[in-house]
N, C-alpha and C. Protein backbone atom coordinates (compact mmCIF):
# COMPACT_ATOMS: atom_id res chain seq x y z
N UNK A 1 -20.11 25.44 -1.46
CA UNK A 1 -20.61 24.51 -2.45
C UNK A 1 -19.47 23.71 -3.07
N UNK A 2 -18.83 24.49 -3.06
CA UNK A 2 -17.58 23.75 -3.89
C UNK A 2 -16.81 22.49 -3.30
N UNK A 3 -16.84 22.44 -2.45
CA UNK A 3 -15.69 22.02 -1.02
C UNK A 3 -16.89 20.25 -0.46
N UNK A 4 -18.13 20.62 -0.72
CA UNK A 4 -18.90 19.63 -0.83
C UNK A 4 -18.58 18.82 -2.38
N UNK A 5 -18.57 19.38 -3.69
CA UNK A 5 -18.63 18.69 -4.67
C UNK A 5 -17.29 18.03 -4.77
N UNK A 6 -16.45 18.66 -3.97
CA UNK A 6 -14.61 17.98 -3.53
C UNK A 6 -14.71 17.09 -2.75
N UNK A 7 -15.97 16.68 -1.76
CA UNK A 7 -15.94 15.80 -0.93
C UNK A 7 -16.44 14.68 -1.46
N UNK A 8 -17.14 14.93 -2.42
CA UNK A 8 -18.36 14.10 -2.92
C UNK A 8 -17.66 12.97 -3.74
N UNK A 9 -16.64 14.20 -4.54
CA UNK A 9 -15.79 13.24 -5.89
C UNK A 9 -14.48 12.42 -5.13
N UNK A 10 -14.21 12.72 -3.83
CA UNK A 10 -12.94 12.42 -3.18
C UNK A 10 -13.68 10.67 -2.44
N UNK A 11 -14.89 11.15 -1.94
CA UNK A 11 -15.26 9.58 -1.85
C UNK A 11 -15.80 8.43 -2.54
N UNK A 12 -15.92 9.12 -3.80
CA UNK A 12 -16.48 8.23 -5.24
C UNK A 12 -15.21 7.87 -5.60
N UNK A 13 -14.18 8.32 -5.58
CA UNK A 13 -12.38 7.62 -5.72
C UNK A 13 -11.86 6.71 -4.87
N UNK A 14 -12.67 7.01 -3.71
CA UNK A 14 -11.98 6.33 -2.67
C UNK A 14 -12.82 5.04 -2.66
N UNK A 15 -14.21 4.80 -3.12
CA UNK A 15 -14.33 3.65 -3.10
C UNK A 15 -14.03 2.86 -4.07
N UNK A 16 -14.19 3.52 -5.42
CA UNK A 16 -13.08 2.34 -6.30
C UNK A 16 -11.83 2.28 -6.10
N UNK A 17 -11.23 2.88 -5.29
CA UNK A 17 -9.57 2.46 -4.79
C UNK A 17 -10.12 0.93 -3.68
N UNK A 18 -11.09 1.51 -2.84
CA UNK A 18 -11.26 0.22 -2.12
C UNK A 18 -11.68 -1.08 -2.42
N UNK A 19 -12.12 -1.20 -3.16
CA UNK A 19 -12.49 -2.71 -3.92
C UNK A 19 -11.34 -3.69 -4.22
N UNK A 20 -11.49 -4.70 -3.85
CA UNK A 20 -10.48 -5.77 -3.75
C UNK A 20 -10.47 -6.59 -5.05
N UNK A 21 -9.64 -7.45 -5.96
CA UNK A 21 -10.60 -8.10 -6.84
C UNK A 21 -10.20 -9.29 -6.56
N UNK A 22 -11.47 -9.85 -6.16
CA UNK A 22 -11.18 -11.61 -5.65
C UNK A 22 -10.11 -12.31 -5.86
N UNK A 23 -10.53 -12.27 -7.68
CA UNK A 23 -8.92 -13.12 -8.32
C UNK A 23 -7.53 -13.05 -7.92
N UNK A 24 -7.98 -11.98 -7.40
CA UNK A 24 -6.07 -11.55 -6.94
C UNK A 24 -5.78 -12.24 -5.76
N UNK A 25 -6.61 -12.73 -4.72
CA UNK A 25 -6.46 -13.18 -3.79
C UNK A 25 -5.59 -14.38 -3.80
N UNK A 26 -4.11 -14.11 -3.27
CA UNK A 26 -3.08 -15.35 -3.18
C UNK A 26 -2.59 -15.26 -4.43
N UNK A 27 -2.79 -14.98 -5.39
CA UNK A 27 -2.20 -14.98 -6.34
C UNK A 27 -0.80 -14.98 -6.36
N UNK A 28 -0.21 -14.13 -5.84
CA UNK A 28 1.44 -13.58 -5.62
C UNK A 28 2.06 -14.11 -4.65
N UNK A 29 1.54 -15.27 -3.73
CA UNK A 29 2.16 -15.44 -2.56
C UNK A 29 2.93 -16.07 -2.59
N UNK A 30 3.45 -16.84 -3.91
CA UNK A 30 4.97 -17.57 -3.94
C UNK A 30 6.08 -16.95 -4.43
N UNK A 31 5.39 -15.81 -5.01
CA UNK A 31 6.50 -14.83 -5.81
C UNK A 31 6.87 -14.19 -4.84
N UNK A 32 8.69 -13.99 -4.87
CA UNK A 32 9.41 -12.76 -4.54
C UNK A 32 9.09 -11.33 -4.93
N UNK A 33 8.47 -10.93 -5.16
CA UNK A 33 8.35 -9.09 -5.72
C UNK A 33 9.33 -8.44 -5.09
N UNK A 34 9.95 -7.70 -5.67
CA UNK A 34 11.04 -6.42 -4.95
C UNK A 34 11.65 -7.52 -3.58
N UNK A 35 11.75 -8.34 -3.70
CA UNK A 35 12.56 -9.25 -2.56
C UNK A 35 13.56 -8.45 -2.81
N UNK A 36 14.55 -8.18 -3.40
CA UNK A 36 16.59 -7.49 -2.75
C UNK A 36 15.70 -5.83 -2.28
N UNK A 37 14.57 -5.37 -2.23
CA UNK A 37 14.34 -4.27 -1.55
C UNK A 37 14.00 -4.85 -0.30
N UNK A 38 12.96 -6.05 -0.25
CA UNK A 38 12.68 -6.26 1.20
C UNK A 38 13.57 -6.59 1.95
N UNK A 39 15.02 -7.31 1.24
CA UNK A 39 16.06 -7.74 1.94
C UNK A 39 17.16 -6.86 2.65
N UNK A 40 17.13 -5.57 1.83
CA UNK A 40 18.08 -4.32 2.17
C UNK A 40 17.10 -3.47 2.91
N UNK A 41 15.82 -3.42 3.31
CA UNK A 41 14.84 -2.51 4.35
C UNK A 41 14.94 -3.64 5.51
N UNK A 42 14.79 -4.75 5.32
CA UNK A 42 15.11 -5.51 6.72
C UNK A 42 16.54 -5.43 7.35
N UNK A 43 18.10 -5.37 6.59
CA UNK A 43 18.97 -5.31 6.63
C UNK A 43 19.56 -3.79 7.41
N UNK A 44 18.91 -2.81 7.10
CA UNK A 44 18.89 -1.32 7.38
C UNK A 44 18.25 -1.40 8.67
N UNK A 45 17.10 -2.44 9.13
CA UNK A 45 16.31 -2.23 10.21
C UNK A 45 17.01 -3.07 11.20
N UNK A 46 17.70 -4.15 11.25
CA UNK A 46 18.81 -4.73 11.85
C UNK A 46 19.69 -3.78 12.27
N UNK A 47 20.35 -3.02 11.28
CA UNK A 47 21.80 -2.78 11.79
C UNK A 47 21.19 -0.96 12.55
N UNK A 48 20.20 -0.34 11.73
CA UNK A 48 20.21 1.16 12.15
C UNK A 48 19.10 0.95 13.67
N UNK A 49 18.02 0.38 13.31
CA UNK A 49 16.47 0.22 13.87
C UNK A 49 16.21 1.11 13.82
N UNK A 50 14.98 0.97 14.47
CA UNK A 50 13.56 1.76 13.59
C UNK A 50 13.67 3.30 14.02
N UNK A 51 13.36 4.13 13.41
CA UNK A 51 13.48 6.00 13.82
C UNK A 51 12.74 5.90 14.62
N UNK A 52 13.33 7.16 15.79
CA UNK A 52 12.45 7.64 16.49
C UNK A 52 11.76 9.13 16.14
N UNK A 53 10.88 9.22 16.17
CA UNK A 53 9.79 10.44 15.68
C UNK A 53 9.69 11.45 16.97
């Protein structure tokens, strides 16, 4: 019983995680965000490349 009411509440989270909110759409697309991170993870992927697993 329990393990159902864990499933139940795990996909009632998961769909308000999934909802998009329109407004946001493009909003950010001229902004840099964390650009000197994207610049030093591209920089790391240049010189090391990508892990192998």
């Amino acid at each position: 019983m329990k393990t159902a009411q864990k499933a139940n509440i795990t996909k009632k989270r998961q769909r308000k995680a999934d909802k998009i909110n329109p407004s946001l759409q493009g909003k950010y697309n001229d902004q840099p965000l964390f650009q000197d991170k994207v610049n030093r993870a591209n920089h790391l992927l240049k010189t090391v490349g990508i892990p192998k697993f």
